[in-house]
PDB file of N, CA and C in Angstrom:
ATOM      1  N   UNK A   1      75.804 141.481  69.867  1.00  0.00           N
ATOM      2  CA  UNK A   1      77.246 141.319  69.834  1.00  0.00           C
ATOM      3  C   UNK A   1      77.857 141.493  71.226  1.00  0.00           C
ATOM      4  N   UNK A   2      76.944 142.330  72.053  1.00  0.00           N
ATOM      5  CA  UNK A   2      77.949 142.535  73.243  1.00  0.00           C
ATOM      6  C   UNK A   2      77.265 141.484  74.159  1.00  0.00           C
ATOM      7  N   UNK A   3      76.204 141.124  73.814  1.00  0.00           N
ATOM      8  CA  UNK A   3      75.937 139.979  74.852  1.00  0.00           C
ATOM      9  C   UNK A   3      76.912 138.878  74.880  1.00  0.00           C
ATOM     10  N   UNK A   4      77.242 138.656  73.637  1.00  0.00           N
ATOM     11  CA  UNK A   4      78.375 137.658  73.375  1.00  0.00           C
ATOM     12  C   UNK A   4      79.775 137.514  74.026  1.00  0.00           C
ATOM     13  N   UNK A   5      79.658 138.914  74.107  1.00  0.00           N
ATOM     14  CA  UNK A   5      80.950 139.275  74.608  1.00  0.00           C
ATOM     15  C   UNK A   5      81.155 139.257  76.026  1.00  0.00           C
ATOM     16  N   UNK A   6      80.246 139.515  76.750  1.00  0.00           N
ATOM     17  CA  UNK A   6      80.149 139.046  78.213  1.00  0.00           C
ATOM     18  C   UNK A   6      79.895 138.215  78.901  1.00  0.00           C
ATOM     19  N   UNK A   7      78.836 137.042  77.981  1.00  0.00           N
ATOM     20  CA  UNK A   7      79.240 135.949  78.185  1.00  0.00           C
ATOM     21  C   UNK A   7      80.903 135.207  78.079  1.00  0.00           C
ATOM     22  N   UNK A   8      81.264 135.386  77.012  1.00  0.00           N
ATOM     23  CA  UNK A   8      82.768 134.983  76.849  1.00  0.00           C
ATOM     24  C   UNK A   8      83.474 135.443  78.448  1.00  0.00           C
ATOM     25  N   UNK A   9      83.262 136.340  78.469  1.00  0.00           N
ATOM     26  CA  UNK A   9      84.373 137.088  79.456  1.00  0.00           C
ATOM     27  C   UNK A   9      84.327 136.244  80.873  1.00  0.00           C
ATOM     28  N   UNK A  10      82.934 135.605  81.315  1.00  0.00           N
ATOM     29  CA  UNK A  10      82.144 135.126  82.458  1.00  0.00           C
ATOM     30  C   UNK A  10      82.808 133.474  82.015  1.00  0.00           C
ATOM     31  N   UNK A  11      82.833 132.870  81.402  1.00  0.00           N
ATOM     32  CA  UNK A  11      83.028 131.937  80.551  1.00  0.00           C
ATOM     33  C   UNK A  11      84.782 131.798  80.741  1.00  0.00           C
ATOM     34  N   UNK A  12      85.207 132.812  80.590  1.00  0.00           N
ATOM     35  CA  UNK A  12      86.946 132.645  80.686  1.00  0.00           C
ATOM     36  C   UNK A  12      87.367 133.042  82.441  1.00  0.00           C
ATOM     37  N   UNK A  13      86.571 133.797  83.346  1.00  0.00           N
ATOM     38  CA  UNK A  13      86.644 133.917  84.357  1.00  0.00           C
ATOM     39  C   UNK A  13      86.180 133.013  85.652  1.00  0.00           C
ATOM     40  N   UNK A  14      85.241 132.272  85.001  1.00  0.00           N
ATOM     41  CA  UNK A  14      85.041 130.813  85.518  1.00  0.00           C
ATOM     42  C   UNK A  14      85.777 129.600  85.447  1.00  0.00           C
ATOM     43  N   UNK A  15      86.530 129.436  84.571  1.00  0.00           N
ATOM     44  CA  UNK A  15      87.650 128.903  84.124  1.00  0.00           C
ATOM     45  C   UNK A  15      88.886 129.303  85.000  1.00  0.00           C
ATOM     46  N   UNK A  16      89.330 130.520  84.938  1.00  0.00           N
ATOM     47  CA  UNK A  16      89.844 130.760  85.563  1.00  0.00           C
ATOM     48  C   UNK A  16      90.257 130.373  86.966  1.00  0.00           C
ATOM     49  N   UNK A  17      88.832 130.807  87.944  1.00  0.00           N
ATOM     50  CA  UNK A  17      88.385 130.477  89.542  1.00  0.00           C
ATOM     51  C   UNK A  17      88.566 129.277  89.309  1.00  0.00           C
ATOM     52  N   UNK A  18      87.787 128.588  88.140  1.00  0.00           N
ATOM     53  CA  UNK A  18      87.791 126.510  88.639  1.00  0.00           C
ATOM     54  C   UNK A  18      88.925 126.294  89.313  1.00  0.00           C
ATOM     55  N   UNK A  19      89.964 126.293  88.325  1.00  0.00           N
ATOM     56  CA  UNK A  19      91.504 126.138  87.402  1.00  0.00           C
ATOM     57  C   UNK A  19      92.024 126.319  89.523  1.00  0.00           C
ATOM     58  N   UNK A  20      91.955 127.738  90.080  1.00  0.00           N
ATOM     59  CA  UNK A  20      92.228 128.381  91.267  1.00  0.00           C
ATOM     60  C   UNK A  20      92.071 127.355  92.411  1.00  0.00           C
ATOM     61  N   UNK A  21      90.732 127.348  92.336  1.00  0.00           N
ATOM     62  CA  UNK A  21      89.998 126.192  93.063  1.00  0.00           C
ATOM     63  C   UNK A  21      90.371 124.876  93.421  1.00  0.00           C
ATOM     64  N   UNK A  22      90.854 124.436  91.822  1.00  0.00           N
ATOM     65  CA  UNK A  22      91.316 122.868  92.124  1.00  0.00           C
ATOM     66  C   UNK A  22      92.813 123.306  92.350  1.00  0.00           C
ATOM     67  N   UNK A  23      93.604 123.690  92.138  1.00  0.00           N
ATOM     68  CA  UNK A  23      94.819 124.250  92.861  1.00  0.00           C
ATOM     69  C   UNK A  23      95.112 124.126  93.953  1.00  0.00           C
ATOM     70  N   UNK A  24      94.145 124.662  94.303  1.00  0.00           N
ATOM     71  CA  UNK A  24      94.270 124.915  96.115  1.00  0.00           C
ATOM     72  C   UNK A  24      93.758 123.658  96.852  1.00  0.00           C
ATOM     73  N   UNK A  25      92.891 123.278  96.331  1.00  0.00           N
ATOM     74  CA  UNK A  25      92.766 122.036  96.506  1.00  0.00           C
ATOM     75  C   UNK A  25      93.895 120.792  96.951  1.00  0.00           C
ATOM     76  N   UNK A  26      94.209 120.758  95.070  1.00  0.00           N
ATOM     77  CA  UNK A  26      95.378 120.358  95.235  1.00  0.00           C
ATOM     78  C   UNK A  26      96.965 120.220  96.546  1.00  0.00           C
ATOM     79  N   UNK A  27      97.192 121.734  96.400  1.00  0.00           N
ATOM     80  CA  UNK A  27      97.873 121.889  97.338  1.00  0.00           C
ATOM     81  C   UNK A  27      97.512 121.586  99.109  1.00  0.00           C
ATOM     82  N   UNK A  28      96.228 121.443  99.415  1.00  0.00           N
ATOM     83  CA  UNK A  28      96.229 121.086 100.362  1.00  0.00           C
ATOM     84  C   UNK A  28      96.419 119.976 100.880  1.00  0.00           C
ATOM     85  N   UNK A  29      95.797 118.597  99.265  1.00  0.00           N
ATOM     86  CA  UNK A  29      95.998 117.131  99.631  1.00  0.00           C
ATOM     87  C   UNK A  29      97.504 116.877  99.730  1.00  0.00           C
ATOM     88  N   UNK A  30      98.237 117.755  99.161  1.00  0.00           N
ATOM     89  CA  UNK A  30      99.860 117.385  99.110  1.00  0.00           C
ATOM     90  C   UNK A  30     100.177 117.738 100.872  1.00  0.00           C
ATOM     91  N   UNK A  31      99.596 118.503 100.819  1.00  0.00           N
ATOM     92  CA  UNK A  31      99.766 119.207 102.599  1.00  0.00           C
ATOM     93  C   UNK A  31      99.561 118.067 103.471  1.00  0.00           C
ATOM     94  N   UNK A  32      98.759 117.021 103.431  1.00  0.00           N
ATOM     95  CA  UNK A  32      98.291 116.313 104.241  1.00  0.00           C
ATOM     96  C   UNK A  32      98.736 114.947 103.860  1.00  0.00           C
ATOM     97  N   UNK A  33      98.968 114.930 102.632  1.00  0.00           N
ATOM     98  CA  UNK A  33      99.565 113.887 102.740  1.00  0.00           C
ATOM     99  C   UNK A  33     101.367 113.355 102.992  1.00  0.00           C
ATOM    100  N   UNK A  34     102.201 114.663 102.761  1.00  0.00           N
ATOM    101  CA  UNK A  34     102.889 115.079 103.303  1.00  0.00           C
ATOM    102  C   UNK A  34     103.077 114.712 104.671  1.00  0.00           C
ATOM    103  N   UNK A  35     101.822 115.452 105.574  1.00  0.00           N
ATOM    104  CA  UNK A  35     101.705 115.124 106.762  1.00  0.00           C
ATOM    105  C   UNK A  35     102.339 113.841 107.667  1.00  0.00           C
ATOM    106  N   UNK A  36     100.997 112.977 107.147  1.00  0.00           N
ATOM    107  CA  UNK A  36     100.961 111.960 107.032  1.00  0.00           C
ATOM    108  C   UNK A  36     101.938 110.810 106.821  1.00  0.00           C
ATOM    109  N   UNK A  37     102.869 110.973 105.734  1.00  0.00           N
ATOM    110  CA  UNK A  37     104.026 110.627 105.217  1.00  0.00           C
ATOM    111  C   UNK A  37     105.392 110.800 106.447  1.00  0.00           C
ATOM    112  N   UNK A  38     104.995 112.079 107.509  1.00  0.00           N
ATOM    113  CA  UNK A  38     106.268 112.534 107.719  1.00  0.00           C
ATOM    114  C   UNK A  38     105.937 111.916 109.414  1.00  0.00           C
ATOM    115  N   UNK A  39     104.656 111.277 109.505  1.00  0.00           N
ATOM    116  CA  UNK A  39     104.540 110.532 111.162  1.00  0.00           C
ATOM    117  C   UNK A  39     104.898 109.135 110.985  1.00  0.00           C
ATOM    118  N   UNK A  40     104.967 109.161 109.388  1.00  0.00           N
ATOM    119  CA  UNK A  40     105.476 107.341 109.581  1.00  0.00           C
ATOM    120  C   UNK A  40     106.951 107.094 109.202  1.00  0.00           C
ATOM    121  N   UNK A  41     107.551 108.276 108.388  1.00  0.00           N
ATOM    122  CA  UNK A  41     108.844 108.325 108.896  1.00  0.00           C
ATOM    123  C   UNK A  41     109.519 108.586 109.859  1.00  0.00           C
ATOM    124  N   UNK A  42     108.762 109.472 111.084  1.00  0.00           N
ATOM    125  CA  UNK A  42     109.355 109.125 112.141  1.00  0.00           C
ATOM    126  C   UNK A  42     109.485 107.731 112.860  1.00  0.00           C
ATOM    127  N   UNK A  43     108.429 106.651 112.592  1.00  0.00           N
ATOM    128  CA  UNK A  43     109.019 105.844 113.459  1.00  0.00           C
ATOM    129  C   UNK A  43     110.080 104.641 112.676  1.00  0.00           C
ATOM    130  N   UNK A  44     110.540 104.949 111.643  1.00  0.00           N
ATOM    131  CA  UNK A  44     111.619 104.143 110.816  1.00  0.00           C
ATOM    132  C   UNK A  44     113.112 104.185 112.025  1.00  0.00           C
ATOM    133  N   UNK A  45     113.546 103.954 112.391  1.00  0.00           N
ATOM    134  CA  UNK A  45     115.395 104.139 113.349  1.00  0.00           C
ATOM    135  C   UNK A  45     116.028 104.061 112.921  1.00  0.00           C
ATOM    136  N   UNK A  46     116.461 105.093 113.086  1.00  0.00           N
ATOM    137  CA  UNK A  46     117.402 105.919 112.720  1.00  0.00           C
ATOM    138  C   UNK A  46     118.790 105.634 112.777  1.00  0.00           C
ATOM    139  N   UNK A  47     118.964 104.709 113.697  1.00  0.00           N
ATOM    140  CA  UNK A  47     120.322 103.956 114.044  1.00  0.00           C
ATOM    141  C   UNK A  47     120.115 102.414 114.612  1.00  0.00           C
ATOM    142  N   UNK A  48     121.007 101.645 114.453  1.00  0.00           N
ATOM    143  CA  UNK A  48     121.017 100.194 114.982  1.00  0.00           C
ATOM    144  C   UNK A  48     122.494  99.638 115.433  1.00  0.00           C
ATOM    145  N   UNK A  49     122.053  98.635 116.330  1.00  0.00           N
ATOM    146  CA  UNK A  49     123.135  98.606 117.147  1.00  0.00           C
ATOM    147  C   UNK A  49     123.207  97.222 117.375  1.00  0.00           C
ATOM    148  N   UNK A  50     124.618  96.419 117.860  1.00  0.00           N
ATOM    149  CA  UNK A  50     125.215  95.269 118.005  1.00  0.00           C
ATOM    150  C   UNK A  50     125.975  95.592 119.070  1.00  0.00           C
ATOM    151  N   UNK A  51     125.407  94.356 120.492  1.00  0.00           N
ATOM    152  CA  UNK A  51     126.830  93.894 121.378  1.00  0.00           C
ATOM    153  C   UNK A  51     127.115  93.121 121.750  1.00  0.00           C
ATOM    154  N   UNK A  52     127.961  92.965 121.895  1.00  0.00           N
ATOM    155  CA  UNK A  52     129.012  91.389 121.994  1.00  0.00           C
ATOM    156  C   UNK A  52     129.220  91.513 123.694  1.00  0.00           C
ATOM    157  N   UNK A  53     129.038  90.775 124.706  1.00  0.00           N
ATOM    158  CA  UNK A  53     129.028  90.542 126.059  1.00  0.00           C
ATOM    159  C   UNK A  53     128.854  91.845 127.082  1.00  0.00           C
ATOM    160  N   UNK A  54     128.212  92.066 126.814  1.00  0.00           N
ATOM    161  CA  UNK A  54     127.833  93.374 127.614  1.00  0.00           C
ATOM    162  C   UNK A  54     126.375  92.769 129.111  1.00  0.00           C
ATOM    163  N   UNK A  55     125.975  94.304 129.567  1.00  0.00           N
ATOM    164  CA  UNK A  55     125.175  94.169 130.676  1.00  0.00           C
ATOM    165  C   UNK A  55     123.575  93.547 129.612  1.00  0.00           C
ATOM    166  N   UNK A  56     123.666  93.353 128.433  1.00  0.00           N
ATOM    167  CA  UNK A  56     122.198  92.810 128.069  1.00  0.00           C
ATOM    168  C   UNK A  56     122.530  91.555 127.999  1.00  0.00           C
ATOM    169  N   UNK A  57     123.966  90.495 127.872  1.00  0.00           N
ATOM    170  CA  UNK A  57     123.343  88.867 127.496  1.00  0.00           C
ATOM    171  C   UNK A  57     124.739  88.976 127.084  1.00  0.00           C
ATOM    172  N   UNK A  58     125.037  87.728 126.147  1.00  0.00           N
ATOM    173  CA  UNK A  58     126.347  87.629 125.823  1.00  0.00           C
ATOM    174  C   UNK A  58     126.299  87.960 124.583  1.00  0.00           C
ATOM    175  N   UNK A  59     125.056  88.147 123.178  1.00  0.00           N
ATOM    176  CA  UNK A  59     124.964  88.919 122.273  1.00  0.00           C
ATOM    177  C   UNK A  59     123.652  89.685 122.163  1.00  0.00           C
ATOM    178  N   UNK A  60     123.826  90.785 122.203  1.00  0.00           N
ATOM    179  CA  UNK A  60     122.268  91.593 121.788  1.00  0.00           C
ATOM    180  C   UNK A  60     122.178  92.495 120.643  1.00  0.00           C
ATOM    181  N   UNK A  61     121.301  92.840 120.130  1.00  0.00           N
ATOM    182  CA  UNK A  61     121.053  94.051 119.196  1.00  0.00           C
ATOM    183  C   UNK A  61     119.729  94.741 119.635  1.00  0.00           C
ATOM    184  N   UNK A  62     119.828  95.509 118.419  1.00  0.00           N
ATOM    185  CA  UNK A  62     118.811  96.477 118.790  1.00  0.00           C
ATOM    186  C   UNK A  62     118.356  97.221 117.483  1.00  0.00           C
ATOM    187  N   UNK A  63     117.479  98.634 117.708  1.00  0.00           N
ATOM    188  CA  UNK A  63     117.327  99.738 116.952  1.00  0.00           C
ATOM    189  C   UNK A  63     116.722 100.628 117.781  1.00  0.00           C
ATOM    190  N   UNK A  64     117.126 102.507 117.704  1.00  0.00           N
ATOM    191  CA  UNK A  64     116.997 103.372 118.132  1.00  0.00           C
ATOM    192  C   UNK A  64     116.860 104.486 117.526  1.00  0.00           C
ATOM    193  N   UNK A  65     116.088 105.507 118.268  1.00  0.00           N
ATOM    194  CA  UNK A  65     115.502 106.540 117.219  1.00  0.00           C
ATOM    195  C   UNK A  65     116.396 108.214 117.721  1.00  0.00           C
ATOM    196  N   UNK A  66     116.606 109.011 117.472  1.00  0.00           N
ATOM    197  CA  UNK A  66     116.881 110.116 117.920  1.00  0.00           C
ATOM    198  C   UNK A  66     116.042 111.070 117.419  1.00  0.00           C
ATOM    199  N   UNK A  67     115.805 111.873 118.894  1.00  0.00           N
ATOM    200  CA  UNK A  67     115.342 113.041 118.358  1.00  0.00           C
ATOM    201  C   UNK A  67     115.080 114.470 119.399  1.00  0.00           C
ATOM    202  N   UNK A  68     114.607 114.887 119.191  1.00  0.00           N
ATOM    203  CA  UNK A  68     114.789 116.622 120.095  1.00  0.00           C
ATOM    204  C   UNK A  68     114.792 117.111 118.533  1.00  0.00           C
ATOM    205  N   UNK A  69     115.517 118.971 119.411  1.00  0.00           N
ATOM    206  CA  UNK A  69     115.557 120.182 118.687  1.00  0.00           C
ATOM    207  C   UNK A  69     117.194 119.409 117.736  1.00  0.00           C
ATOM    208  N   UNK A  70     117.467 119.202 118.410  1.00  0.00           N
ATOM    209  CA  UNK A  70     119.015 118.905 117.703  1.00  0.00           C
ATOM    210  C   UNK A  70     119.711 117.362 118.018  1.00  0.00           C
ATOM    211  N   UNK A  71     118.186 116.999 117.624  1.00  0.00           N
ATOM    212  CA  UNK A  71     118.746 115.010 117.996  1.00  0.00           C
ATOM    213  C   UNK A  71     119.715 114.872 119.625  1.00  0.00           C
ATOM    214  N   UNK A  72     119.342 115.193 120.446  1.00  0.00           N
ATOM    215  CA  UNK A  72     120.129 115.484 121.823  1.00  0.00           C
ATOM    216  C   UNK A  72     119.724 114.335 122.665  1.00  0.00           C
ATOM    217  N   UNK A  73     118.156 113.515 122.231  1.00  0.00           N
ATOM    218  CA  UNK A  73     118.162 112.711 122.875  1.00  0.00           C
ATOM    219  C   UNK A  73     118.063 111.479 122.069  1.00  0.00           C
ATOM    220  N   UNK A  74     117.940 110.016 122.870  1.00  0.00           N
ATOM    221  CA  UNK A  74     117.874 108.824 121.881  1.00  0.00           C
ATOM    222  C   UNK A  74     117.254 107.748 122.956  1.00  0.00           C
ATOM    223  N   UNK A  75     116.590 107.054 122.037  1.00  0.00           N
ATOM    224  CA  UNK A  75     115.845 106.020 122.520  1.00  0.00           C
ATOM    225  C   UNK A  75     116.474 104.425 121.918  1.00  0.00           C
ATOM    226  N   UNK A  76     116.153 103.421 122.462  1.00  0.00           N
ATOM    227  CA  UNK A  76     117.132 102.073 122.216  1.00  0.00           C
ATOM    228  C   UNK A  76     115.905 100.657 122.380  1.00  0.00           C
ATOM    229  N   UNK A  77     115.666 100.478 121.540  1.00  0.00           N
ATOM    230  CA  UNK A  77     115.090  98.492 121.473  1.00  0.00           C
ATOM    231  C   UNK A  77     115.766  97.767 121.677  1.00  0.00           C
ATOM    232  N   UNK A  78     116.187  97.213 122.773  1.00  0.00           N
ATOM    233  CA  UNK A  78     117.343  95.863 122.520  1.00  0.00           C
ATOM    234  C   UNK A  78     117.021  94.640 123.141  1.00  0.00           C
ATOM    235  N   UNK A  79     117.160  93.599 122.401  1.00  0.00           N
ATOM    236  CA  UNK A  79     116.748  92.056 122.647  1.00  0.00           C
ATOM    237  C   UNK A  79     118.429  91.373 122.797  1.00  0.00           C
ATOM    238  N   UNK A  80     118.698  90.894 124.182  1.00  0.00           N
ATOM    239  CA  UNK A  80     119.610  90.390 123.883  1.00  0.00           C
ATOM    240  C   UNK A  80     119.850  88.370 124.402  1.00  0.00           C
ATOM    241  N   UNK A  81     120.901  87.551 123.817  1.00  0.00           N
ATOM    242  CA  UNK A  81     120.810  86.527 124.233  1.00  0.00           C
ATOM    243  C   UNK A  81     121.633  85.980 125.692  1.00  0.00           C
ATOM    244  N   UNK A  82     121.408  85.275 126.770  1.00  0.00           N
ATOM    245  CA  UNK A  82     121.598  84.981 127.506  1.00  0.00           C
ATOM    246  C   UNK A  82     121.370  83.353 127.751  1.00  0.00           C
ATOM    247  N   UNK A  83     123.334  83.041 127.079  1.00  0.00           N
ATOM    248  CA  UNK A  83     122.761  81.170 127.367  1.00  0.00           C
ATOM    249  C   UNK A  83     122.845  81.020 128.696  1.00  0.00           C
ATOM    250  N   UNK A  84     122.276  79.508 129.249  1.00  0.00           N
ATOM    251  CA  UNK A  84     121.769  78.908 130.433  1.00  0.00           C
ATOM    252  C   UNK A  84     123.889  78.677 131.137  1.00  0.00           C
ATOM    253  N   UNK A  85     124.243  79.510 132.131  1.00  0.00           N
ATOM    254  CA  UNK A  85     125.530  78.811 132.937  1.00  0.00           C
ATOM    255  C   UNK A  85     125.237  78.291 134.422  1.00  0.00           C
ATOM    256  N   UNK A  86     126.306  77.089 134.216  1.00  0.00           N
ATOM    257  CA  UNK A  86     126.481  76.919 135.497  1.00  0.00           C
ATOM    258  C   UNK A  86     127.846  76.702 136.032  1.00  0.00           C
ATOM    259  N   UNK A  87     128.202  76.689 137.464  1.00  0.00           N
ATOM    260  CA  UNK A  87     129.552  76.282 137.806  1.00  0.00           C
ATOM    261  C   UNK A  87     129.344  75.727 138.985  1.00  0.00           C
ATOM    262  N   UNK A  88     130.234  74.377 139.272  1.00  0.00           N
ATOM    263  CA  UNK A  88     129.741  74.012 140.341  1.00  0.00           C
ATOM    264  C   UNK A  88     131.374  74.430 141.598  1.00  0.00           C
TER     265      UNK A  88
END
């Protein structure tokens, strides 16, 4: 009878650890994938931009990212158009 009984006990304490085991597990793939998740939202931009005759062309746009401790700095993509003038 008591063999029975300590088996059971070994039996519910293994269960237990598994149960622990894949947990932690668990929690680590969330950890990483998380990770993972949060380097490819950085490069999404964060802001976008339109100008009408400025120093890039006579229309350009763009997209730009901010970032630092407190978004302090910013970065800018801009393609702009420049038709062909002349004057004689």
């Amino acid at each position: 009878m008591t063999v029975k009984r300590y088996r059971f006990k070994y039996i519910i304490l293994f269960i237990i650890q598994l149960s622990s085991v894949t947990a932690f597990a668990q929690s680590n793939y969330e950890k990483r994938i998380e990770k993972r998740l949060s380097f490819w939202e950085k490069l999404i931009p964060t802001h976008h931009q339109i100008q009408y005759a400025g120093g890039l062309g006579l229309v350009s746009g763009g997209a730009g990212w901010e970032y630092g401790n407190k978004n302090q700095w910013e970065t800018d993509l801009s393609i702009g158009f420049l038709p062909r003038y002349s004057t004689e």
